[in-house]
Protein backbone atom coordinates (compact mmCIF):
# COMPACT_ATOMS: atom_id res chain seq x y z
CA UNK A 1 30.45 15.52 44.56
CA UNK A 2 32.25 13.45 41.62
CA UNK A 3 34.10 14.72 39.16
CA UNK A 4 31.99 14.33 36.44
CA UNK A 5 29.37 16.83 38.54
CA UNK A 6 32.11 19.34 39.44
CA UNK A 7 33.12 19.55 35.20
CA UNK A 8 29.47 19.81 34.43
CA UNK A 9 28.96 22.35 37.64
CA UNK A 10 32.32 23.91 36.80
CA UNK A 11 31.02 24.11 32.58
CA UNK A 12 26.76 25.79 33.91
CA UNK A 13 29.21 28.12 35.92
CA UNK A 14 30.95 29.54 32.48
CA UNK A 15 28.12 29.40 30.14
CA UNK A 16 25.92 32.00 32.58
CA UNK A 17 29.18 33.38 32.89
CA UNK A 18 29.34 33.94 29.38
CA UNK A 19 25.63 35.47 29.37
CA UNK A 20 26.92 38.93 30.19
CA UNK A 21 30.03 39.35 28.34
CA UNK A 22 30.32 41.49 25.43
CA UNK A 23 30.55 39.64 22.02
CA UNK A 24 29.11 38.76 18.59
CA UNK A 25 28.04 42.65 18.21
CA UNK A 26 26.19 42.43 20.97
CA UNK A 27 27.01 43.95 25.20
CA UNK A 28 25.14 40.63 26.53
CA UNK A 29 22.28 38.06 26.22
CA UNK A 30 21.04 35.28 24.50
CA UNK A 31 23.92 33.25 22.49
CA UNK A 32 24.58 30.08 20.62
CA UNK A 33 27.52 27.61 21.46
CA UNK A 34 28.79 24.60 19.59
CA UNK A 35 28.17 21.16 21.16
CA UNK A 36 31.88 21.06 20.46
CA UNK A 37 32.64 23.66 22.83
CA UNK A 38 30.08 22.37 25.77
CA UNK A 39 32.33 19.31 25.37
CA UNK A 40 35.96 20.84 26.06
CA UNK A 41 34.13 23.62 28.81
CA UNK A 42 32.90 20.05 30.53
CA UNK A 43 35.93 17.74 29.59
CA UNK A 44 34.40 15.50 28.21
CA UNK A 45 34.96 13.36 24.53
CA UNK A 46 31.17 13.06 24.91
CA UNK A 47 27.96 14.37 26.34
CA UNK A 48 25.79 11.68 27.10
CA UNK A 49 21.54 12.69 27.96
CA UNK A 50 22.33 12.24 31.64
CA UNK A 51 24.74 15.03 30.98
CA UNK A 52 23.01 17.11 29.44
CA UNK A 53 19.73 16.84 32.23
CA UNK A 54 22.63 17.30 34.53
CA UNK A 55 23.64 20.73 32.83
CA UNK A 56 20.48 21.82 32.12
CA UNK A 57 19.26 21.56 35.68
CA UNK A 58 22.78 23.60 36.42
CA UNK A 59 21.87 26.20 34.03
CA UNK A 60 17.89 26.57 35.35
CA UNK A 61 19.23 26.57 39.23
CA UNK A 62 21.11 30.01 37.70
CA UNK A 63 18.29 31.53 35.80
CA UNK A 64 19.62 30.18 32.36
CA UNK A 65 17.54 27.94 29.68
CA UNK A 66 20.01 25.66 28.01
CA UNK A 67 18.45 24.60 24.55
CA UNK A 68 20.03 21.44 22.89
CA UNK A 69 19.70 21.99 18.83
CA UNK A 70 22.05 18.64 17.97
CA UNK A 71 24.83 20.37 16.70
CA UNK A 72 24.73 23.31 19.19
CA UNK A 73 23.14 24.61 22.06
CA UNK A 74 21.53 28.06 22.92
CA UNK A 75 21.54 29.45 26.03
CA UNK A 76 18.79 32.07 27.30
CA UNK A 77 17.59 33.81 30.57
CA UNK A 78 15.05 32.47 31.68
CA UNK A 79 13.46 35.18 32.48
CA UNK A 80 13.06 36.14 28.69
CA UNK A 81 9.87 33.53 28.64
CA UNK A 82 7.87 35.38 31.73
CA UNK A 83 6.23 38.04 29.65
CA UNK A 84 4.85 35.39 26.66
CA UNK A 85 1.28 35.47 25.98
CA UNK A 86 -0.53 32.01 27.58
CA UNK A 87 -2.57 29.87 25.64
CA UNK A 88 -5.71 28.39 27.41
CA UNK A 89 -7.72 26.19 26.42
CA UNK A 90 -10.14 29.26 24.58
CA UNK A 91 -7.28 29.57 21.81
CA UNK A 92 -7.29 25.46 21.33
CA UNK A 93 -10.48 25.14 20.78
């Protein structure tokens, strides 16, 4: 495993982490992070799209959604999108 796998494994192993701690007025769930602070968690000056696949696909293998909004990213069970309604193709047409 390279380094760069282990920060990024090391940074997916926080942000669930962070999932169920207490903060923001809230005991746990859903939160927001800066893309600021994915950087430092991962060590990294920057956080290239390889990256981020690579810590998204860390965050899914733990039952997390990692949303990238530019500026920051959200992080969500994934669990939370098993009980949406489906659209089929009566609704599209």
């Amino acid at each position: 495993m390279t380094r760069t796998s282990t920060d990024l494994t090391s940074a997916a192993q926080q942000l669930a982490a962070l999932y169920d701690e207490s903060f923001g007025g809230k005991s746990k769930g859903r939160y927001r992070i800066s893309l600021k602070l994915v950087r430092q968690l991962a060590g990294k000056r920057r956080l290239y799209e390889d990256d981020i696949r690579s810590l998204t696909r860390e965050m899914l293998e733990r039952g997390f959604v990692l949303i990238d909004m530019d500026s920051f990213f959200v992080v969500m069970g994934a669990n939370t999108f098993v009980n949406y309604r489906r659209a089929n193709e009566d609704v599209l047409l």
